[in-house]
C-alpha atoms as a PDB file:
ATOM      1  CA  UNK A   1     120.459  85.918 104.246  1.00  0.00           C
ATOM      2  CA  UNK A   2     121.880  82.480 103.355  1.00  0.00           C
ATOM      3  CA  UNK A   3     121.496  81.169 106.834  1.00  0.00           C
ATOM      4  CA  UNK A   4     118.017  82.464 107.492  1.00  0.00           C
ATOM      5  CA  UNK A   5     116.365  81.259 103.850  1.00  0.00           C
ATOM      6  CA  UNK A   6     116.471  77.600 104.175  1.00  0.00           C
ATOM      7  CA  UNK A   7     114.735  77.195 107.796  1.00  0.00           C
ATOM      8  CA  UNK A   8     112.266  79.691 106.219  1.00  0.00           C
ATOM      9  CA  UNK A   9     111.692  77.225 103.340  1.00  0.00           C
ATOM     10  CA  UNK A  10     111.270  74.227 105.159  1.00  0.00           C
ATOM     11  CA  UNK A  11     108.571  76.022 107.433  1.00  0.00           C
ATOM     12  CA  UNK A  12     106.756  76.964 104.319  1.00  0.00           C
ATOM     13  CA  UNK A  13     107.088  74.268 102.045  1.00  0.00           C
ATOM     14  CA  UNK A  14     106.854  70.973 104.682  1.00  0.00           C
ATOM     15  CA  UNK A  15     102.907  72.159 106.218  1.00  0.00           C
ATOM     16  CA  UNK A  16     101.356  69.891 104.992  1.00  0.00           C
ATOM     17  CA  UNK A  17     100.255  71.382 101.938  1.00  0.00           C
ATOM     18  CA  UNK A  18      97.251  69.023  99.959  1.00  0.00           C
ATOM     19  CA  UNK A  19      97.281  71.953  96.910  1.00  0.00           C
ATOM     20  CA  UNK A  20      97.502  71.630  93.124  1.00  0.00           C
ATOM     21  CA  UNK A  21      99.976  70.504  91.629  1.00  0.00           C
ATOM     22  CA  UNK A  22     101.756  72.397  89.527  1.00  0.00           C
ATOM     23  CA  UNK A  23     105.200  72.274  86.884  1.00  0.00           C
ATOM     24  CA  UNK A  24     108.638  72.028  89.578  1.00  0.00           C
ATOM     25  CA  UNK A  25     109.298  75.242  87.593  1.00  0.00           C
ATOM     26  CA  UNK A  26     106.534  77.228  88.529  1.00  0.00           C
ATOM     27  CA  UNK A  27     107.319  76.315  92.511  1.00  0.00           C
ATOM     28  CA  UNK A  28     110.552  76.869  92.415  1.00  0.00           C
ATOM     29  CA  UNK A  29     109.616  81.119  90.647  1.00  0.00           C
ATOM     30  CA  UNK A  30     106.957  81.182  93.557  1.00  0.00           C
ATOM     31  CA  UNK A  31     108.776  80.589  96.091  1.00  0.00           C
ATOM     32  CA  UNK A  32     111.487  83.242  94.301  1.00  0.00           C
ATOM     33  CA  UNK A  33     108.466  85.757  94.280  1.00  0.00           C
ATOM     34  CA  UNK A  34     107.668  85.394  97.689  1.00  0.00           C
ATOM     35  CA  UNK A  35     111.131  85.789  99.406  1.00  0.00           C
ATOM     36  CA  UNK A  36     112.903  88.068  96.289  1.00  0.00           C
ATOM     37  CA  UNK A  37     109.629  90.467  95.489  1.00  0.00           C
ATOM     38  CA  UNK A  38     107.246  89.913  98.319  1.00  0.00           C
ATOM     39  CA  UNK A  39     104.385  88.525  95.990  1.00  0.00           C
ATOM     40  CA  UNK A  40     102.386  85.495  96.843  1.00  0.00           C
ATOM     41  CA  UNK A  41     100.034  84.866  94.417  1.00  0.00           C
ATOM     42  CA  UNK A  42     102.460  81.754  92.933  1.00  0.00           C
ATOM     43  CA  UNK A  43     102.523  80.316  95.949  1.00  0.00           C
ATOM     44  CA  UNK A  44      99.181  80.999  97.093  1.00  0.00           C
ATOM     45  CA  UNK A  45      98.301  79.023  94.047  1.00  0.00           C
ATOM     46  CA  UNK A  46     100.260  76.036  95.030  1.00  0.00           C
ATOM     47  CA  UNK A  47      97.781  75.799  97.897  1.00  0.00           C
ATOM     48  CA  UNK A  48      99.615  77.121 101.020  1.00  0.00           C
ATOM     49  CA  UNK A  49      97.824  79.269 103.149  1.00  0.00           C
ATOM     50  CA  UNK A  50      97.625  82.669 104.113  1.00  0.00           C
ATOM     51  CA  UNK A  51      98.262  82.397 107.168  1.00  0.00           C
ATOM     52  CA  UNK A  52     101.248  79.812 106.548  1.00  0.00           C
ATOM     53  CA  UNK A  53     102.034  82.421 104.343  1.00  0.00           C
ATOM     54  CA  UNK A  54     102.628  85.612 106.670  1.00  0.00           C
ATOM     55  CA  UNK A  55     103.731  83.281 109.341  1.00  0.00           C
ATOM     56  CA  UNK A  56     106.825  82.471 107.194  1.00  0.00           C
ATOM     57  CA  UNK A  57     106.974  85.780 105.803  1.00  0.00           C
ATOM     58  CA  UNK A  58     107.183  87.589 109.471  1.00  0.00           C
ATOM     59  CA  UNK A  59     109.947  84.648 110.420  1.00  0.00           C
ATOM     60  CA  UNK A  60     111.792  85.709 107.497  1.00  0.00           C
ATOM     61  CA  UNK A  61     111.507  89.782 107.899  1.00  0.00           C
ATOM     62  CA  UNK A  62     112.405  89.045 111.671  1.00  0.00           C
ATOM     63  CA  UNK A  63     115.721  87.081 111.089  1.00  0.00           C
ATOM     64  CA  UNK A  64     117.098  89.468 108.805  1.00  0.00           C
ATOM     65  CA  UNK A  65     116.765  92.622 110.906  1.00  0.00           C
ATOM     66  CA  UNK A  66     118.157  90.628 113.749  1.00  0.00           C
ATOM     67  CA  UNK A  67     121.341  89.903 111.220  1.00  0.00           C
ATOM     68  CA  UNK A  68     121.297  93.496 110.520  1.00  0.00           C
ATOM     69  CA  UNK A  69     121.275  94.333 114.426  1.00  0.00           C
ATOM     70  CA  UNK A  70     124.056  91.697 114.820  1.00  0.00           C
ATOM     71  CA  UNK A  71     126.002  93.263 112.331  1.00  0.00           C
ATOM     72  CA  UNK A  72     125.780  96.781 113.758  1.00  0.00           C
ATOM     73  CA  UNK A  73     126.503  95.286 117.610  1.00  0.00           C
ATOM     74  CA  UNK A  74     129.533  93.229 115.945  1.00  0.00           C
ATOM     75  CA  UNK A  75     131.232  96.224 114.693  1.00  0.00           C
ATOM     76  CA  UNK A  76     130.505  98.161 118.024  1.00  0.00           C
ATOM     77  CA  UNK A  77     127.634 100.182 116.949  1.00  0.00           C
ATOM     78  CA  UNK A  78     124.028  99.561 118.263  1.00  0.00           C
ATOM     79  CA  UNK A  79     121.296 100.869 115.417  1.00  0.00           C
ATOM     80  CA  UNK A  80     117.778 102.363 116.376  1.00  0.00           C
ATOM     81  CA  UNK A  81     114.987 100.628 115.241  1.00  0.00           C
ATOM     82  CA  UNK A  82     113.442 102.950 113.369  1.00  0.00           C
ATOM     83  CA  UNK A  83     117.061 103.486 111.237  1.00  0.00           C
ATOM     84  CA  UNK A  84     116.675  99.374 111.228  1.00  0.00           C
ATOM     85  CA  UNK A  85     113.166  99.642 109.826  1.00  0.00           C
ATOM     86  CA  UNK A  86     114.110 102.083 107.482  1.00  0.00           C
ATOM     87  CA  UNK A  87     117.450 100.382 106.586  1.00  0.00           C
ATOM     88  CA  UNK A  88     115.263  97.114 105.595  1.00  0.00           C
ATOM     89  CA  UNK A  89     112.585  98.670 104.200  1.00  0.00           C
ATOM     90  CA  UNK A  90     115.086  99.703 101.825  1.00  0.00           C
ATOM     91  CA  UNK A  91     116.384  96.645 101.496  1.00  0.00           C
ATOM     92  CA  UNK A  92     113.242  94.925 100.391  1.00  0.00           C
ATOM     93  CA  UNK A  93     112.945  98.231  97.832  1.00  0.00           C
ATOM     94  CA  UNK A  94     115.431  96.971  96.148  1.00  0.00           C
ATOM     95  CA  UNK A  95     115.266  93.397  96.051  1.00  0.00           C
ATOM     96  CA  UNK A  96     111.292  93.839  94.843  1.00  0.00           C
ATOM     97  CA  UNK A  97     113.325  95.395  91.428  1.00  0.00           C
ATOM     98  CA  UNK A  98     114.836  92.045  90.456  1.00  0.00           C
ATOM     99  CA  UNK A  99     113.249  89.611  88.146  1.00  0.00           C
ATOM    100  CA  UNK A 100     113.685  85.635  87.493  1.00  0.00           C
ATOM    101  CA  UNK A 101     112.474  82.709  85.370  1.00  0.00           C
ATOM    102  CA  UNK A 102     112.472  79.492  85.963  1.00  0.00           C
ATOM    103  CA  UNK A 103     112.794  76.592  83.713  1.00  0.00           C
ATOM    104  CA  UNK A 104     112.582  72.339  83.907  1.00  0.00           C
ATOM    105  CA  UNK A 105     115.818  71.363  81.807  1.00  0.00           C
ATOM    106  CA  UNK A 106     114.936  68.219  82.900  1.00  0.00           C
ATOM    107  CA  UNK A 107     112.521  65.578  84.879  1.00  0.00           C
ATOM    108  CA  UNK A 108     111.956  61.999  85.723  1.00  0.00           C
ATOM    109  CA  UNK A 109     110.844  59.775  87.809  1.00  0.00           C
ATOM    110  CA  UNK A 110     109.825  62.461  90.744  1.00  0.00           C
ATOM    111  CA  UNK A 111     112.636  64.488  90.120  1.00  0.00           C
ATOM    112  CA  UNK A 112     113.177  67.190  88.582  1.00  0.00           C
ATOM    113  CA  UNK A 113     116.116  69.897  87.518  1.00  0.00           C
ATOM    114  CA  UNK A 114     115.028  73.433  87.735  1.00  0.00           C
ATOM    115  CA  UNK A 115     117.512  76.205  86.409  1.00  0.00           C
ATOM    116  CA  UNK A 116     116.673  79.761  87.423  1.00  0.00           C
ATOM    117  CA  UNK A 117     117.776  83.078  85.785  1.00  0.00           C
ATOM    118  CA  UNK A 118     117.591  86.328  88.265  1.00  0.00           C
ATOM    119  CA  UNK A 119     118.757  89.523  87.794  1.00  0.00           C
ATOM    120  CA  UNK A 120     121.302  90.613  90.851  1.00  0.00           C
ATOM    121  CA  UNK A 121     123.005  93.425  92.258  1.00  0.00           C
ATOM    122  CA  UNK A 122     126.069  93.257  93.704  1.00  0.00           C
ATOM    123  CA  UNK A 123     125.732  93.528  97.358  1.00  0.00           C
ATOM    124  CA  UNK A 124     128.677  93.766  99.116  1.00  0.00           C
ATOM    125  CA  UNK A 125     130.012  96.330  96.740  1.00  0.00           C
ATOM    126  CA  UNK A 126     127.146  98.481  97.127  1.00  0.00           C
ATOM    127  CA  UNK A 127     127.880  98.111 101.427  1.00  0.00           C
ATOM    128  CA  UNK A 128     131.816  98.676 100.803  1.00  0.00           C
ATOM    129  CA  UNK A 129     130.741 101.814  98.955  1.00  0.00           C
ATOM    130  CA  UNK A 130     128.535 103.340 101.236  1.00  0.00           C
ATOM    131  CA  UNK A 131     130.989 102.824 104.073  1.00  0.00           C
ATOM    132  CA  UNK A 132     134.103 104.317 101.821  1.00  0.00           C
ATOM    133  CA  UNK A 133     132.039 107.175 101.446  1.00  0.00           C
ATOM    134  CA  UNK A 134     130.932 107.605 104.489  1.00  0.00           C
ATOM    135  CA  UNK A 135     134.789 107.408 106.441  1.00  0.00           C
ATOM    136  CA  UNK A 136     135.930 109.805 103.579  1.00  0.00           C
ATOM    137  CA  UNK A 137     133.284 112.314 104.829  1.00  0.00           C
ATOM    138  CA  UNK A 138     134.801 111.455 108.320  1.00  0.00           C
ATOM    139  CA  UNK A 139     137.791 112.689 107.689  1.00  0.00           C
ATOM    140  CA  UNK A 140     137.093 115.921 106.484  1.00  0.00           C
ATOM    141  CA  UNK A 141     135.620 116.889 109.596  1.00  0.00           C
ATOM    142  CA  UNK A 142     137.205 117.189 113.227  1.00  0.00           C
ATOM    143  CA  UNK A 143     135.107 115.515 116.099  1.00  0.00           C
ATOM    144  CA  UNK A 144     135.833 116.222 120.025  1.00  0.00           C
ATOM    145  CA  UNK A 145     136.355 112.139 120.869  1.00  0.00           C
ATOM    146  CA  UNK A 146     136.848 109.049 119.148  1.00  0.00           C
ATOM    147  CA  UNK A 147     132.738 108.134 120.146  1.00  0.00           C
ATOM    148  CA  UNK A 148     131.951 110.844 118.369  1.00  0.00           C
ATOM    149  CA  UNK A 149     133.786 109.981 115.320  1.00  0.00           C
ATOM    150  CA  UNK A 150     132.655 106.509 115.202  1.00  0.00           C
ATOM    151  CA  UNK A 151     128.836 107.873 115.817  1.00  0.00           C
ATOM    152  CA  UNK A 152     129.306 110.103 112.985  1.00  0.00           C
ATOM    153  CA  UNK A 153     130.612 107.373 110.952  1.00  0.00           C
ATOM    154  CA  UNK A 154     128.175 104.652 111.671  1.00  0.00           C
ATOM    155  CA  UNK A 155     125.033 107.532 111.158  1.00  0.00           C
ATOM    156  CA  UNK A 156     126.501 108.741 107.599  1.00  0.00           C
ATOM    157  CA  UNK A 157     127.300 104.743 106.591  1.00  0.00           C
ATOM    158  CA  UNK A 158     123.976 104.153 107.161  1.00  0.00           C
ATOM    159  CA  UNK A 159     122.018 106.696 105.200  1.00  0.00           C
ATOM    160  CA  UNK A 160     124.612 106.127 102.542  1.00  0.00           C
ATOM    161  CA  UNK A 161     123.858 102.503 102.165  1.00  0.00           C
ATOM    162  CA  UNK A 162     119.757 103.376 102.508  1.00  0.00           C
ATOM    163  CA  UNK A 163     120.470 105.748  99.799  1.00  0.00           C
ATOM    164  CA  UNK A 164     122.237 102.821  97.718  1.00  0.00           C
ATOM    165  CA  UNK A 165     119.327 100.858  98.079  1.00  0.00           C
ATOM    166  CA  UNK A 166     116.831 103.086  97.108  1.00  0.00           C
ATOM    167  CA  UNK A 167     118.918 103.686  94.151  1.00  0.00           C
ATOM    168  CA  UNK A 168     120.160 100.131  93.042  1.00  0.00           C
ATOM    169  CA  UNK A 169     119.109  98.951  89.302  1.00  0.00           C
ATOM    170  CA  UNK A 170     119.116  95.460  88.717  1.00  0.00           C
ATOM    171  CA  UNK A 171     122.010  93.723  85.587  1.00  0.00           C
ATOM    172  CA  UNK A 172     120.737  93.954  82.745  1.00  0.00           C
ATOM    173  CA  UNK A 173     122.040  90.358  82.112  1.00  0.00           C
ATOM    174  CA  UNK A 174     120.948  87.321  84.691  1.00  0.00           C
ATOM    175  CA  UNK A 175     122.644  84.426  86.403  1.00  0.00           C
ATOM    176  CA  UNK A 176     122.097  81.299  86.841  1.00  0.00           C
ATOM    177  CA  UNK A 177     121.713  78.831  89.735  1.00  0.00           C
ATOM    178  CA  UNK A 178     120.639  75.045  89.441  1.00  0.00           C
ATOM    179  CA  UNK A 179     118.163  73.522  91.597  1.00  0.00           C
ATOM    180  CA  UNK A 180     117.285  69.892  92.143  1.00  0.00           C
ATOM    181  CA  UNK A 181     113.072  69.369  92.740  1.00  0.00           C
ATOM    182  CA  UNK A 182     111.360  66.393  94.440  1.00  0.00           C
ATOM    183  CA  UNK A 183     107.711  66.114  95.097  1.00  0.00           C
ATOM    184  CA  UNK A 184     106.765  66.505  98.758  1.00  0.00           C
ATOM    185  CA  UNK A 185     103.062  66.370 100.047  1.00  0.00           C
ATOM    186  CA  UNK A 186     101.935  66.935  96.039  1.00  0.00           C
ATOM    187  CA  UNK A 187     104.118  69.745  95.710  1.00  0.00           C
ATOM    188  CA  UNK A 188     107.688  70.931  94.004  1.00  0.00           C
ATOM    189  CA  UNK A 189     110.206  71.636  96.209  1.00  0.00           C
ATOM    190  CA  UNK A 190     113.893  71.871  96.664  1.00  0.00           C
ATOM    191  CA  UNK A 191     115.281  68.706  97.534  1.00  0.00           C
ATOM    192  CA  UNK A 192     118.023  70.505  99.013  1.00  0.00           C
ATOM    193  CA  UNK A 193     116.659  73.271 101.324  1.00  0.00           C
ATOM    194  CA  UNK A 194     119.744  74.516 102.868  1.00  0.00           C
ATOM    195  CA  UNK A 195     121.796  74.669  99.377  1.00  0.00           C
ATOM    196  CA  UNK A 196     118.876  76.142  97.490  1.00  0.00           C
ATOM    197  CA  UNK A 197     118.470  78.878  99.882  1.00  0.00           C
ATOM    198  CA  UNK A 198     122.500  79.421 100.246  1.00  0.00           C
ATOM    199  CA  UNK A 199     122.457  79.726  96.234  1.00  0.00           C
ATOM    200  CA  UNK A 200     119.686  81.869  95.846  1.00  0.00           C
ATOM    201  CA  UNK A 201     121.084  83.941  98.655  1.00  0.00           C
ATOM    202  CA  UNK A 202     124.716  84.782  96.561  1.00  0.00           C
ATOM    203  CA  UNK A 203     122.780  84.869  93.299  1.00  0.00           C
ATOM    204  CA  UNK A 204     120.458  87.619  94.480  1.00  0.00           C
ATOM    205  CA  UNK A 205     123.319  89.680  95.666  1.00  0.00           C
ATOM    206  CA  UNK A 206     126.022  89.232  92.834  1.00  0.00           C
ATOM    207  CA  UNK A 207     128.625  86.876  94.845  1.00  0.00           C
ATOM    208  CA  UNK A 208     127.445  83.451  93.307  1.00  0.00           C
END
């Protein structure tokens, strides 16, 4: 996720957008609702589109099954699509639990410093889990090759980590990451796509 948020950003955010203006806070939560929760009414209401909208949004759902998929080829296993669908509707399950706010600590002269507090769950724990699980259930059974084996152990992994997902409950406490607003075509945005998106990314999932 943090190489696929900031080219999603700047294809939302740099349209041309002519809406209201509104506080560099309030951008920066809508664009953390759209991506994190999959609402757009904040940033419907900084005047993109709808159809800017789902265009981003499909760019973004898109690039992150493809990282799955690249994942799953990289460690030798290919995944079905519909266990890839189901895998990232999971996914999204999860991440639609979290919660943020966003507040100006301080602003001047078009710029603005925007500190945001998100809930998180840690990510690659949750993964390392679901695998341990899954080569401990290996084990205690006896397959006729080595394919088999690493079938078995790819298909339980899986399901484990779905599982994980559907189960995952958000800290209780938040953390924090710090992002630096300029105005851009009268809106709020990041003036640092790439690092905004690479924060957000680690934030979200516990490793920032």
């Amino acid at each position: 996720m943090k190489k696929i948020f900031p080219i999603l950003l700047c294809t939302l955010l740099l349209t041309g957008c002519n809406g209201p203006k509104k506080s560099a806070a309030d951008s920066i939560q809508a664009i953390y609702e759209l991506y994190i929760l999959g609402n757009t009414e904040g940033i419907i209401s900084l005047g993109m589109s709808e159809e800017d909208i789902n265009n981003a949004r499909q760019t973004y759902d898109e690039s992150l099954k493809e990282t799955i998929r690249a994942n799953f080829s990289a460690s030798g296993q290919e995944i079905s699509e519909d266990v890839l669908n189901e895998l990232f509707e999971a996914r999204k399950a999860a991440l639609s639990k979290m919660s943020a706010s966003a507040e100006v600590v301080s602003e001047s002269s078009g710029k603005a410093t925007v500190v945001v507090h998100t809930t998180y769950f840690d990510e690659h724990d949750l993964d390392s889990d679901a695998f341990y699980q899954a080569r401990e259930t290996a084990r205690q059974n006896s397959f006729p090759t080595v394919e088999d084996q690493k079938a078995f152990l790819m298909d339980t992994y899986t399901q484990n980590l779905i599982a994980a997902y559907q189960n995952v409950e958000p800290s209780q406490e938040t953390t924090d990451i710090t992002v630096e607003c300029v105005i851009q075509n009268n809106t709020w945005v990041p003036a640092n796509m790439a690092s905004f998106g690479s924060d957000l990314a680690l934030a979200i999932s516990g490793r920032n």
